[in-house]
PDB file of N, CA and C in Angstrom:
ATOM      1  N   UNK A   1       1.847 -13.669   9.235  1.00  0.00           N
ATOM      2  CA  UNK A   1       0.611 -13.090   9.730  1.00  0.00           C
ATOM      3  C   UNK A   1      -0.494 -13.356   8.704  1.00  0.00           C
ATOM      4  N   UNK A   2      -1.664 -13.879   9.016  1.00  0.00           N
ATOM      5  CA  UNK A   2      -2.678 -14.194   8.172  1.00  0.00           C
ATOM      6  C   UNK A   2      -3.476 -13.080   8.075  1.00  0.00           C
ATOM      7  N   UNK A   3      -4.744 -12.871   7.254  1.00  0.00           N
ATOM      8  CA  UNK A   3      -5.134 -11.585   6.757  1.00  0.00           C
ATOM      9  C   UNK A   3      -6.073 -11.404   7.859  1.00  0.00           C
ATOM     10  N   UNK A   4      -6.846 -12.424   8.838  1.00  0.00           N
ATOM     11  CA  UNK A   4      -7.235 -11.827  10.231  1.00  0.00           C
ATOM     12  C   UNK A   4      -6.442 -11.174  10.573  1.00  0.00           C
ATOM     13  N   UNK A   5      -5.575 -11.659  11.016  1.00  0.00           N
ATOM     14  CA  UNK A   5      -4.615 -10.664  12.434  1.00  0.00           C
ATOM     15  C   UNK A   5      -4.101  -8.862  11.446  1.00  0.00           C
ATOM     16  N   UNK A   6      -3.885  -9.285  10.079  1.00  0.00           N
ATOM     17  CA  UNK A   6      -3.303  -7.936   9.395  1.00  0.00           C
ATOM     18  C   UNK A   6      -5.199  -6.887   9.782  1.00  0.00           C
ATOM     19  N   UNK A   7      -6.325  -7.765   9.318  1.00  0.00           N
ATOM     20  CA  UNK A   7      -7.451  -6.805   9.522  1.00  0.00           C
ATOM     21  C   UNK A   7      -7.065  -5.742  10.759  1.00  0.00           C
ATOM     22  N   UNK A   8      -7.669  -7.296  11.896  1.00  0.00           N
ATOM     23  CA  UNK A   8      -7.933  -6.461  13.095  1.00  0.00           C
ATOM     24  C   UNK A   8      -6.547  -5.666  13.248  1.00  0.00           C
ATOM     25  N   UNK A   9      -5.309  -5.932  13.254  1.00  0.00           N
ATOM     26  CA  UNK A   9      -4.197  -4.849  13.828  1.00  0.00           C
ATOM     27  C   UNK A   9      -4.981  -3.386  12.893  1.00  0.00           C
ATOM     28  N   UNK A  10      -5.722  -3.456  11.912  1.00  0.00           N
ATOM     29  CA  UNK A  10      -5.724  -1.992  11.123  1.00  0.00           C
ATOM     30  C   UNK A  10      -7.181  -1.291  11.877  1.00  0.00           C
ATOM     31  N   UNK A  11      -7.680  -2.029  12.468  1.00  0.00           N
ATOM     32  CA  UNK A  11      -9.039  -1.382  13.319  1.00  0.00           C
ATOM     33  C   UNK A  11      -8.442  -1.103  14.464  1.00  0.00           C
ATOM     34  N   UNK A  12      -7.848  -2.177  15.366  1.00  0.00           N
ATOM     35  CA  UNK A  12      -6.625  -1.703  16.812  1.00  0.00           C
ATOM     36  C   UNK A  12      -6.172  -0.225  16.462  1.00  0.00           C
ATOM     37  N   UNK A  13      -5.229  -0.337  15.349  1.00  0.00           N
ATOM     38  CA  UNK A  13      -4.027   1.121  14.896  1.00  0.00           C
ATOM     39  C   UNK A  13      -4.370   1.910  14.421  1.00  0.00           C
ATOM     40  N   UNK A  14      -5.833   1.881  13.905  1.00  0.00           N
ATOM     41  CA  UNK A  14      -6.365   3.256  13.113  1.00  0.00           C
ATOM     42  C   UNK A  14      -7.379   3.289  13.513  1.00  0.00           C
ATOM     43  N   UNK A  15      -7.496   4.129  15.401  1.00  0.00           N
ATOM     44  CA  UNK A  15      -8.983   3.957  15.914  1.00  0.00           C
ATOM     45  C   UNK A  15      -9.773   5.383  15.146  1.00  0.00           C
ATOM     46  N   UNK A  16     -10.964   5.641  15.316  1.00  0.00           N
ATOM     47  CA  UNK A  16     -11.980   6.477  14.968  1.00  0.00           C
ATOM     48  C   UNK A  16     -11.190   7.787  15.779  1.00  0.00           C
ATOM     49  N   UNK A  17     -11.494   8.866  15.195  1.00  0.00           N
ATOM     50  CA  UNK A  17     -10.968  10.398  16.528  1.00  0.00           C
ATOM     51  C   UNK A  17     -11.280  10.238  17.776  1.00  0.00           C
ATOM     52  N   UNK A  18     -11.912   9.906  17.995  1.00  0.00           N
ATOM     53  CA  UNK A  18     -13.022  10.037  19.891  1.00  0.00           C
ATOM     54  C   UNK A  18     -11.777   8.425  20.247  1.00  0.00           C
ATOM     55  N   UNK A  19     -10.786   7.409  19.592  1.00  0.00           N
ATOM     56  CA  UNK A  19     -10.283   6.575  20.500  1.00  0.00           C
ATOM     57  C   UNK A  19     -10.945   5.307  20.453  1.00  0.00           C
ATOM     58  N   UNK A  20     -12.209   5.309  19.860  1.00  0.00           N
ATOM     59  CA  UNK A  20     -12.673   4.326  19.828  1.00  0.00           C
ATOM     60  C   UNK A  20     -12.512   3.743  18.284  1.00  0.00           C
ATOM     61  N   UNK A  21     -12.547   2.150  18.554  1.00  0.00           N
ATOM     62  CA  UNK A  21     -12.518   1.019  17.271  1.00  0.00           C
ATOM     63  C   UNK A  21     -13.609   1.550  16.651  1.00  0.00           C
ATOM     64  N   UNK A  22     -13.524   1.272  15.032  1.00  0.00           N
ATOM     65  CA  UNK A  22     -14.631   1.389  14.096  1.00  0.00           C
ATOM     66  C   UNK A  22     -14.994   0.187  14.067  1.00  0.00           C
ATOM     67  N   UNK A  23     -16.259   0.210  13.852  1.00  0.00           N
ATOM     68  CA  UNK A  23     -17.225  -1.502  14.036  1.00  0.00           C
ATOM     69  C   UNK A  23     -17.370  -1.667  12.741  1.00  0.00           C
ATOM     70  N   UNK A  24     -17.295  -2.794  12.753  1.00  0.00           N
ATOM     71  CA  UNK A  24     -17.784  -3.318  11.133  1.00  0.00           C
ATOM     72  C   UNK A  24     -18.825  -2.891   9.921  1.00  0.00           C
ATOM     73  N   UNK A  25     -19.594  -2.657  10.844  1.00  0.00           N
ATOM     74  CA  UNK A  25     -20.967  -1.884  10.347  1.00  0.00           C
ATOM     75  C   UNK A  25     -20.261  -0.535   9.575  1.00  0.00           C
ATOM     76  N   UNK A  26     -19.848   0.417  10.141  1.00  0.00           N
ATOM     77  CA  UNK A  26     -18.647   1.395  10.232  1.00  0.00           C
ATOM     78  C   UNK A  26     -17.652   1.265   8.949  1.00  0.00           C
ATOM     79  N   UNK A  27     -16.902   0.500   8.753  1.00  0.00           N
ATOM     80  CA  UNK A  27     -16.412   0.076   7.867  1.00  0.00           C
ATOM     81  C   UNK A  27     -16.858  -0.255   6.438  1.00  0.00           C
ATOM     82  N   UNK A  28     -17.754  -1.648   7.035  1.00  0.00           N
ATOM     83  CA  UNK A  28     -18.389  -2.333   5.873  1.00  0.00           C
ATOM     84  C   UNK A  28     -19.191  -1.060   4.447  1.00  0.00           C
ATOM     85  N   UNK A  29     -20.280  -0.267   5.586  1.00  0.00           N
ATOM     86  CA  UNK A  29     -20.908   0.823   4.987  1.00  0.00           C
ATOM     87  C   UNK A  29     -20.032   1.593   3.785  1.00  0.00           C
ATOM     88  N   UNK A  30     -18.604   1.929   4.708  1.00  0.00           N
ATOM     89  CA  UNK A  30     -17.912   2.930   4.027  1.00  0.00           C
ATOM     90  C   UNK A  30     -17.501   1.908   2.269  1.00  0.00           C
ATOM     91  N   UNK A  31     -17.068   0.768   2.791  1.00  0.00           N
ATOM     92  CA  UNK A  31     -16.503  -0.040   1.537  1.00  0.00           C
ATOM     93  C   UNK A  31     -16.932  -0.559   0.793  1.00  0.00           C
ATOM     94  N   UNK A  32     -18.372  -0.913   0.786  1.00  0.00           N
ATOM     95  CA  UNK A  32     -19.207  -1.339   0.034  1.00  0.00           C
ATOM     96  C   UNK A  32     -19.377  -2.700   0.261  1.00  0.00           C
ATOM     97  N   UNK A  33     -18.665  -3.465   1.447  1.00  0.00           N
ATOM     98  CA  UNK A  33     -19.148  -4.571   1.795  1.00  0.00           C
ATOM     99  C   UNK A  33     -20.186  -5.124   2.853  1.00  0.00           C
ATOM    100  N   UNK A  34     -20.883  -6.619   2.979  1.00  0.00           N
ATOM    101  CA  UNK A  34     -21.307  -6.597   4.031  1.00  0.00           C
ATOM    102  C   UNK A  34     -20.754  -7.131   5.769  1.00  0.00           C
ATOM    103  N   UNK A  35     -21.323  -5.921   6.743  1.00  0.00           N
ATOM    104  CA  UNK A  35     -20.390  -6.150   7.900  1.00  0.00           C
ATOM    105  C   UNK A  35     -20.637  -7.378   8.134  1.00  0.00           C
ATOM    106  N   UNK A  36     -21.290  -8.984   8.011  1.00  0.00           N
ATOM    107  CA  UNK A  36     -21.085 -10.221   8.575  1.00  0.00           C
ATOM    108  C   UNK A  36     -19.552 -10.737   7.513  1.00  0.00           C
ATOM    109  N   UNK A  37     -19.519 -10.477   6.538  1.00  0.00           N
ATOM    110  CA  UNK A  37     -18.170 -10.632   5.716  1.00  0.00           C
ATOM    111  C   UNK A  37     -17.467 -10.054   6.320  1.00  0.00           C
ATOM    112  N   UNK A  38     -16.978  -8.682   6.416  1.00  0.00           N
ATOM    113  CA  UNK A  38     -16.026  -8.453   7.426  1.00  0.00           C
ATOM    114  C   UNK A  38     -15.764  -9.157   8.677  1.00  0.00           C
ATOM    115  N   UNK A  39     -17.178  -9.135   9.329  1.00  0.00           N
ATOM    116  CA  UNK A  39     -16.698  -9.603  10.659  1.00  0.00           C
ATOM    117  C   UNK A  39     -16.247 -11.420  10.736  1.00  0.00           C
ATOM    118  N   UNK A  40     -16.499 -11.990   9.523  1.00  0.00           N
ATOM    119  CA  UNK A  40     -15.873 -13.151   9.171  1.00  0.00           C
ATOM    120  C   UNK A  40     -14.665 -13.296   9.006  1.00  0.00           C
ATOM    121  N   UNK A  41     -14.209 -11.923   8.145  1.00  0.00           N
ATOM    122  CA  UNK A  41     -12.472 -11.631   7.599  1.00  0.00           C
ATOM    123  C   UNK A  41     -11.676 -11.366   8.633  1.00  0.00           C
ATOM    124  N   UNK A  42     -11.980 -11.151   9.539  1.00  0.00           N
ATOM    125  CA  UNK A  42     -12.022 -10.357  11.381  1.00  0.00           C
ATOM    126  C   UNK A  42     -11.459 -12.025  11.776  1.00  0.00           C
ATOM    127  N   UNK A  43     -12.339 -12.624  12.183  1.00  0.00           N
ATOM    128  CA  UNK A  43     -12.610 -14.158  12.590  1.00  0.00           C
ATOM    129  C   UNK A  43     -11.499 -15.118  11.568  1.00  0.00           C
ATOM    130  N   UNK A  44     -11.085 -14.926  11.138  1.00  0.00           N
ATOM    131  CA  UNK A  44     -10.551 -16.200  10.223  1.00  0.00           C
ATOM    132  C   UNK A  44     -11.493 -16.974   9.736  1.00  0.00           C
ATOM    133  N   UNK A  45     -12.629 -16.529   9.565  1.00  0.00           N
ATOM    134  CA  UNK A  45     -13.447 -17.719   8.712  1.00  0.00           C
ATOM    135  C   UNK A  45     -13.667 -17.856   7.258  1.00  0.00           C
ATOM    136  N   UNK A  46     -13.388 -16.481   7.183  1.00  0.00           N
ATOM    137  CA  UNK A  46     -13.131 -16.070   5.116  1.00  0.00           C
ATOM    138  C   UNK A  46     -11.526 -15.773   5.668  1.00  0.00           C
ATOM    139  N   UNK A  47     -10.791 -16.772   4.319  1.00  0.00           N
ATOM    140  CA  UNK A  47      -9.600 -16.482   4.402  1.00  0.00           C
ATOM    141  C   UNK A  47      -8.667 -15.941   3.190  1.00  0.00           C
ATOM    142  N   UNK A  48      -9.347 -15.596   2.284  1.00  0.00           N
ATOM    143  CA  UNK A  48      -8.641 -14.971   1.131  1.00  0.00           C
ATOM    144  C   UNK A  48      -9.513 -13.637   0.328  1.00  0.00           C
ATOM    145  N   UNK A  49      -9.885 -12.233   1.006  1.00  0.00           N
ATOM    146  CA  UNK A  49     -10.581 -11.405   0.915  1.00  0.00           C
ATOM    147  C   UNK A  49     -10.304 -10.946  -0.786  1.00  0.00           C
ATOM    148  N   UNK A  50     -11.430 -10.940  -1.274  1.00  0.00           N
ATOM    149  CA  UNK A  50     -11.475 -10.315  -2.500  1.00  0.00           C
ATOM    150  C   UNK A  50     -10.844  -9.011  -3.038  1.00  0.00           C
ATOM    151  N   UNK A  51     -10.222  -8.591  -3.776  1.00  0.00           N
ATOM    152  CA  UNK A  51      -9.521  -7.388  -4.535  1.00  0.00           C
ATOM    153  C   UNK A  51     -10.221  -6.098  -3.995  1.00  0.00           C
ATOM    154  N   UNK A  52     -11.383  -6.380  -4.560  1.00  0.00           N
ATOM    155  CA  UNK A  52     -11.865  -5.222  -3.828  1.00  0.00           C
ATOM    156  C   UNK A  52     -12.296  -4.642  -2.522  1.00  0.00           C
ATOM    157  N   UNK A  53     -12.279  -6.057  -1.796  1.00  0.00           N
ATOM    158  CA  UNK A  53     -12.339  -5.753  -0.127  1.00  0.00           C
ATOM    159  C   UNK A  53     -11.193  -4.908   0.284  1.00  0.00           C
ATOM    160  N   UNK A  54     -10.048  -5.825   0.034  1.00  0.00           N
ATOM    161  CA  UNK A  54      -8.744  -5.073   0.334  1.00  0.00           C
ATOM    162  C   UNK A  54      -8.707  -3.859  -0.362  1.00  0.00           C
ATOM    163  N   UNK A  55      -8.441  -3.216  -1.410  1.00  0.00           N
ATOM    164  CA  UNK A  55      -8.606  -2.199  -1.782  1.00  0.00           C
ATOM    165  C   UNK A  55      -9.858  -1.164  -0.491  1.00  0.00           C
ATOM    166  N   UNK A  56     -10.664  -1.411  -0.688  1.00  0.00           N
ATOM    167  CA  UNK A  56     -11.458  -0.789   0.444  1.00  0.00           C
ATOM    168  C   UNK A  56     -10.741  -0.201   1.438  1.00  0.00           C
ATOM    169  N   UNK A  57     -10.506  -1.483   1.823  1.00  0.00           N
ATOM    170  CA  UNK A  57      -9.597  -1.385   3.538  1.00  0.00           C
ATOM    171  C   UNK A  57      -8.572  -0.790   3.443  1.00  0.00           C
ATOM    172  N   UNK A  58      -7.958  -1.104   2.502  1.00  0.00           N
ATOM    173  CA  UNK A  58      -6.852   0.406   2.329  1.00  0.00           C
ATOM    174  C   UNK A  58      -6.688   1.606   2.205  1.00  0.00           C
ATOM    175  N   UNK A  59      -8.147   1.690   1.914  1.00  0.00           N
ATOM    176  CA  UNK A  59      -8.345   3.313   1.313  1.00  0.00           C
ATOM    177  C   UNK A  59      -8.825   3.767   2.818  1.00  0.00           C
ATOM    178  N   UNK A  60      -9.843   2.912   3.457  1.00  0.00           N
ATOM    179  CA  UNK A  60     -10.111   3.192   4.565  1.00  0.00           C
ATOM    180  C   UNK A  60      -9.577   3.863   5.546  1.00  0.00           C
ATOM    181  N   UNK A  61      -8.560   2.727   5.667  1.00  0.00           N
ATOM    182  CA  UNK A  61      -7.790   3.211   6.938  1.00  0.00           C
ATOM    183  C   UNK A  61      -6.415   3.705   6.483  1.00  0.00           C
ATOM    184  N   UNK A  62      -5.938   4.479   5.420  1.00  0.00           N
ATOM    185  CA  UNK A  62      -4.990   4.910   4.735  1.00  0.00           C
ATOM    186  C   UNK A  62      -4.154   4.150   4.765  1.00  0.00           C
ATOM    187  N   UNK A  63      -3.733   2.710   4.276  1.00  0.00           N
ATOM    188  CA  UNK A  63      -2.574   2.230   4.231  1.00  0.00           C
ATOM    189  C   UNK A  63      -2.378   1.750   3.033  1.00  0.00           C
ATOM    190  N   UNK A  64      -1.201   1.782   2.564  1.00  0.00           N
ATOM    191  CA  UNK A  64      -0.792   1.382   0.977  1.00  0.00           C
ATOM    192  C   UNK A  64      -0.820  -0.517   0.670  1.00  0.00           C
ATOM    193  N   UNK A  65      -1.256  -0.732  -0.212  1.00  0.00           N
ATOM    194  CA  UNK A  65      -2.175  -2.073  -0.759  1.00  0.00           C
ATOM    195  C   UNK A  65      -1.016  -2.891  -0.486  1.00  0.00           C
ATOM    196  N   UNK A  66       0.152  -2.986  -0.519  1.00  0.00           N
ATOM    197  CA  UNK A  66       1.085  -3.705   0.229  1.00  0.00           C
ATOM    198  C   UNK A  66       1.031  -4.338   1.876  1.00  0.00           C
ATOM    199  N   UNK A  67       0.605  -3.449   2.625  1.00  0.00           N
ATOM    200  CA  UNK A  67       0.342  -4.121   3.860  1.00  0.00           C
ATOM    201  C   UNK A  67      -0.549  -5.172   3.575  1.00  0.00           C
ATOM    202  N   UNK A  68      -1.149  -5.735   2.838  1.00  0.00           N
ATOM    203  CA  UNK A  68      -1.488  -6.566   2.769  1.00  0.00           C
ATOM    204  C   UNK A  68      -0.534  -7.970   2.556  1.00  0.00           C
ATOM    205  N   UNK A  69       0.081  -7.416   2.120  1.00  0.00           N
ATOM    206  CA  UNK A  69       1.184  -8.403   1.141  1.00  0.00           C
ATOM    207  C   UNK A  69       2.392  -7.810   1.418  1.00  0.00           C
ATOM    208  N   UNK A  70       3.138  -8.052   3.263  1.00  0.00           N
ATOM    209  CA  UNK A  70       4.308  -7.508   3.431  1.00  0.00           C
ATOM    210  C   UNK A  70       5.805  -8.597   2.882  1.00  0.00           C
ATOM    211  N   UNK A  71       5.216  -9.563   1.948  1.00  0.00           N
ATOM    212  CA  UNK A  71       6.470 -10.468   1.565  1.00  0.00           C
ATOM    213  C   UNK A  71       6.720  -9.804   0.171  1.00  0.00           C
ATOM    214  N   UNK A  72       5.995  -8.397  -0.256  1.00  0.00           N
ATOM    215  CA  UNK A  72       6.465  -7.932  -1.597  1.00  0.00           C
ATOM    216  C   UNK A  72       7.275  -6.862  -1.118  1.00  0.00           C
ATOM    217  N   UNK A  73       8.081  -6.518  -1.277  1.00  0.00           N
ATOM    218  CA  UNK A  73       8.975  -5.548  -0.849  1.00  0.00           C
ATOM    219  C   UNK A  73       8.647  -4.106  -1.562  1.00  0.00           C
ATOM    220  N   UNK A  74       8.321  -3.119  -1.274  1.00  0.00           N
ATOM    221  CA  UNK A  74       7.496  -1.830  -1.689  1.00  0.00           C
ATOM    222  C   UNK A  74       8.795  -0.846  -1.905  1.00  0.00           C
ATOM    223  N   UNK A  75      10.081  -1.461  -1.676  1.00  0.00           N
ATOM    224  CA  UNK A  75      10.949  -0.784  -2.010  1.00  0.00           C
ATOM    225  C   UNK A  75      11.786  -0.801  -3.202  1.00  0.00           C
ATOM    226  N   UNK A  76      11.179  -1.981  -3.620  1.00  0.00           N
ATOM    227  CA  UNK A  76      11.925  -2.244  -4.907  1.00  0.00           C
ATOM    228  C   UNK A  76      13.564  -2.463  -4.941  1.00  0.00           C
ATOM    229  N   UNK A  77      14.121  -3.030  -3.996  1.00  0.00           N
ATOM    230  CA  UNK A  77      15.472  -3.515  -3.332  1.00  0.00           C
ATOM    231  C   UNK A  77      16.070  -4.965  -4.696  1.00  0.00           C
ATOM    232  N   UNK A  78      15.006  -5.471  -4.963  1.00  0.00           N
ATOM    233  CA  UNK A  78      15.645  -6.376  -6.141  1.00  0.00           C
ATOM    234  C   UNK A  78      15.780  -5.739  -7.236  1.00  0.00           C
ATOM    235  N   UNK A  79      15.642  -4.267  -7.698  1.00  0.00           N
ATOM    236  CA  UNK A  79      16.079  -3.429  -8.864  1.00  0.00           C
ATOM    237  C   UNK A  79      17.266  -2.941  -8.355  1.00  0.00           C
ATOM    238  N   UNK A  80      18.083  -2.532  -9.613  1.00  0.00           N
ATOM    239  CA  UNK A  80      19.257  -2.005  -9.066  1.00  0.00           C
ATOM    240  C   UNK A  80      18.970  -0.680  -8.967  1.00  0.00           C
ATOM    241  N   UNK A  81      19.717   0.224  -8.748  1.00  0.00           N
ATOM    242  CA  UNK A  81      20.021   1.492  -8.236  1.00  0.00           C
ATOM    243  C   UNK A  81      18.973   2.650  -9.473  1.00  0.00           C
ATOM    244  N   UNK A  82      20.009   2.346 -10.713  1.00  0.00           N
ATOM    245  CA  UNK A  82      20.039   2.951 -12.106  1.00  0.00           C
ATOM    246  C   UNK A  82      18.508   2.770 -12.609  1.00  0.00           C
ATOM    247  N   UNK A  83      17.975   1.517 -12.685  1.00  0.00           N
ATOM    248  CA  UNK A  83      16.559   1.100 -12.872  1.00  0.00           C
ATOM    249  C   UNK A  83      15.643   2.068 -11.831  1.00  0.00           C
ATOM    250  N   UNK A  84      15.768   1.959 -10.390  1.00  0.00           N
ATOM    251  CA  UNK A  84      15.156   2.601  -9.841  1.00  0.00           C
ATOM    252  C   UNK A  84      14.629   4.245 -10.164  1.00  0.00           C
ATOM    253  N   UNK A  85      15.774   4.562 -10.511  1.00  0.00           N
ATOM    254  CA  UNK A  85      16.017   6.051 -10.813  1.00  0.00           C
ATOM    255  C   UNK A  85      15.007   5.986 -12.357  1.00  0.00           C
ATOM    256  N   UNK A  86      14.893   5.434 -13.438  1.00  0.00           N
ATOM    257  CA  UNK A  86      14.708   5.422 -14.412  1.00  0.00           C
ATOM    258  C   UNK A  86      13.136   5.075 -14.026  1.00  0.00           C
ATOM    259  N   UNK A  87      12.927   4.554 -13.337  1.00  0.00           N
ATOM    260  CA  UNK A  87      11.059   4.142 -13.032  1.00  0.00           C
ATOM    261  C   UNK A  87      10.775   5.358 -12.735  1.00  0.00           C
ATOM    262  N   UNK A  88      11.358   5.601 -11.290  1.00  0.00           N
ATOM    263  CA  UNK A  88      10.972   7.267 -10.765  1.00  0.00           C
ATOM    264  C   UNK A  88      10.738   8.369 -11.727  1.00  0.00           C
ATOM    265  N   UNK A  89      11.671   8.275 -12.652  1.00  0.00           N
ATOM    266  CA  UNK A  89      11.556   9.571 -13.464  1.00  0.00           C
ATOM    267  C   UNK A  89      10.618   9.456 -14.600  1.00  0.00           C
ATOM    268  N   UNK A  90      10.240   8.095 -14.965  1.00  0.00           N
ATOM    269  CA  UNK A  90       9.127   7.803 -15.702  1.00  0.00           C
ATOM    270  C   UNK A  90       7.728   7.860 -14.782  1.00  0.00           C
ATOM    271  N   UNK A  91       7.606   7.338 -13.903  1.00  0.00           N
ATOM    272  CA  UNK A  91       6.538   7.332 -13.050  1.00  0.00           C
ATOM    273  C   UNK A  91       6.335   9.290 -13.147  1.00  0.00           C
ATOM    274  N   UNK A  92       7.036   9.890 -12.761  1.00  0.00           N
ATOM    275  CA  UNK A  92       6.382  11.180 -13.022  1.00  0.00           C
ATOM    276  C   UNK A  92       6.364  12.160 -13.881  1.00  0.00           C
ATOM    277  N   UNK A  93       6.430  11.615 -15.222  1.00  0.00           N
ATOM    278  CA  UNK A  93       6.286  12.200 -16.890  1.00  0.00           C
ATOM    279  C   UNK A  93       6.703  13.337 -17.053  1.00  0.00           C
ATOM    280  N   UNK A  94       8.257  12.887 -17.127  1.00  0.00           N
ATOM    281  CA  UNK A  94       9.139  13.477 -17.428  1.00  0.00           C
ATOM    282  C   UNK A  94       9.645  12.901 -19.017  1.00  0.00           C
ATOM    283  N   UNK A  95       9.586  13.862 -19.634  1.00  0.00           N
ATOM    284  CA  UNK A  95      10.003  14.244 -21.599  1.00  0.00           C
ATOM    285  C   UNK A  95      11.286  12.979 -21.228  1.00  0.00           C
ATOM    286  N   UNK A  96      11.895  12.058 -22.667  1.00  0.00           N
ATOM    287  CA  UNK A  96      13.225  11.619 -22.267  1.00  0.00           C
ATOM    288  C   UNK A  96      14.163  12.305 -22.123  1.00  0.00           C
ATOM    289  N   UNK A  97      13.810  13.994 -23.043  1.00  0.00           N
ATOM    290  CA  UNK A  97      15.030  14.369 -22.716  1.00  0.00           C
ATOM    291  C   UNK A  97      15.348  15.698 -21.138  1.00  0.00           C
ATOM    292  N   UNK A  98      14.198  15.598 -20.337  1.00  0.00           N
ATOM    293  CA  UNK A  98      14.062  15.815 -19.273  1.00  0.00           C
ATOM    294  C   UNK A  98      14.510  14.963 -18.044  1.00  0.00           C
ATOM    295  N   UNK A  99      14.460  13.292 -18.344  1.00  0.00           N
ATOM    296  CA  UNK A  99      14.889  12.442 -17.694  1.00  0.00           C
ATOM    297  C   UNK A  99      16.370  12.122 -18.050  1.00  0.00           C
ATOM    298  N   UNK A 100      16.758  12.375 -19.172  1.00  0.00           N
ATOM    299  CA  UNK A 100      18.003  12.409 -19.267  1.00  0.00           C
ATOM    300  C   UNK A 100      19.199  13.520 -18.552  1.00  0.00           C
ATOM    301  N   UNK A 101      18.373  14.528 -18.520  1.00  0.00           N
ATOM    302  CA  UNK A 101      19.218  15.976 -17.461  1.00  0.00           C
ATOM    303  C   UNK A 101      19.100  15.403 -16.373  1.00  0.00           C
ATOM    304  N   UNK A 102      17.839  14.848 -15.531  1.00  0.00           N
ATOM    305  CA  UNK A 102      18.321  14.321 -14.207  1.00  0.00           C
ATOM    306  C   UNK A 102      18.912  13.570 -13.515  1.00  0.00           C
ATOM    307  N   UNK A 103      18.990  12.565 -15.022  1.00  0.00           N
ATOM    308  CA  UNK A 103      19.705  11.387 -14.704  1.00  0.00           C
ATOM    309  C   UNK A 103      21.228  11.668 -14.661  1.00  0.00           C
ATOM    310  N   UNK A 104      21.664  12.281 -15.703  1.00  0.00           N
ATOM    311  CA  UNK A 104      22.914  13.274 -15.298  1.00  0.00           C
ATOM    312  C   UNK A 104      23.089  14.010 -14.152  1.00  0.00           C
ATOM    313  N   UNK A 105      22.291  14.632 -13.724  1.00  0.00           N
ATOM    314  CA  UNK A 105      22.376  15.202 -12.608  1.00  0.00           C
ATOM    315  C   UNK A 105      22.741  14.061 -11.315  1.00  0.00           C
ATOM    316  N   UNK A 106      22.014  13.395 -11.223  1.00  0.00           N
ATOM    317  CA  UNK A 106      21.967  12.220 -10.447  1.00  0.00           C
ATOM    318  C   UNK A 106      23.335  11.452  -9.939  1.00  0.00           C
ATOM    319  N   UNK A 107      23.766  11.106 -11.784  1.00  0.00           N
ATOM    320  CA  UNK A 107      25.098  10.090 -12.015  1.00  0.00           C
ATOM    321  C   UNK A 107      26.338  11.043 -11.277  1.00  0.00           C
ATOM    322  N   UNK A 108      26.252  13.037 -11.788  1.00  0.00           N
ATOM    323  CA  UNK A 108      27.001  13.303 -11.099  1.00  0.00           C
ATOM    324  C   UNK A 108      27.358  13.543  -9.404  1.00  0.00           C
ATOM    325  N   UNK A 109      26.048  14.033  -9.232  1.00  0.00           N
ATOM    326  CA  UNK A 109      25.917  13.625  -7.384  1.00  0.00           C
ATOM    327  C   UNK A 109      26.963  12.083  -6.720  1.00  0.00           C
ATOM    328  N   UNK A 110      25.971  10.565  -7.521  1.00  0.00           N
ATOM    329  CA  UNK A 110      26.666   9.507  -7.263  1.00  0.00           C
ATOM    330  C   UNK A 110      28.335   9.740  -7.687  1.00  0.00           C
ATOM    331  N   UNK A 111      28.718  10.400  -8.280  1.00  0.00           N
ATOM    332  CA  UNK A 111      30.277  10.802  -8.837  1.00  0.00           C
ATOM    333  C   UNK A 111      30.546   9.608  -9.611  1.00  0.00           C
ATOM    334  N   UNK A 112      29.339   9.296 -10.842  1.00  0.00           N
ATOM    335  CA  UNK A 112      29.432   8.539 -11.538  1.00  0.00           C
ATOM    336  C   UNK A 112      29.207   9.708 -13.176  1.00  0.00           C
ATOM    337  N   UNK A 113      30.507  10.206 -13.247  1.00  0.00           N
ATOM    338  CA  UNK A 113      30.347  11.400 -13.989  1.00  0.00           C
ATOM    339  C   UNK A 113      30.292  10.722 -15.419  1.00  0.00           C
ATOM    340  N   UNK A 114      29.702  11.530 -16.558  1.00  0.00           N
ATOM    341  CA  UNK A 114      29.541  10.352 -17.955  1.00  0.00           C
ATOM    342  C   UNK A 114      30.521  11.239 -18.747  1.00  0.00           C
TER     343      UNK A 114
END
């Protein structure tokens, strides 16, 4: 899917309350771009939208900066299990020796007792 068709599906799937599409104008305003650029990014005629467009559009229409880029996997499936667990518990600043109780906790759930 090229970044036209990902746009418009996010104006289609995330209409305005009242049901109706948000127009470019609509958009553009909110993101700080201009609506003939959008409505180009719309068109396939700009084909590689700037960092901060996308960012925009994500915030916009609430979707995480990955839909842009569904060949990165947001699940993190090429980490193993143990890594995963160890990001998570860093991602939300946890002391080491706070991440170390859960991680115990964890290993024993998996009945990977230490």
């Amino acid at each position: 899917m090229d970044f036209s068709e990902l746009i418009n599906d996010l104006f289609r799937d995330h209409p305005k309350s009242d049901g109706n599409e948000y127009s470019n104008q609509d958009v553009a305003r909110t993101i700080g771009c201009d609506a003939s650029y959008l409505g180009k990014l719309r068109r396939g005629i700009i084909t590689n939208p700037g960092r901060d467009t996308l960012l925009g559009l994500a915030r916009f229409f609430n979707v995480p900066i990955n839909y842009f880029f569904p060949e990165i996997n947001p699940n993190n499936d090429m980490l193993d299990p143990d890594t995963q667990v160890s990001v998570a518990l860093r991602s939300i600043g946890l002391n080491e020796n706070e991440s170390s109780s859960v991680q115990a906790i964890i290993d024993i759930i998996r009945g990977k007792k230490k």
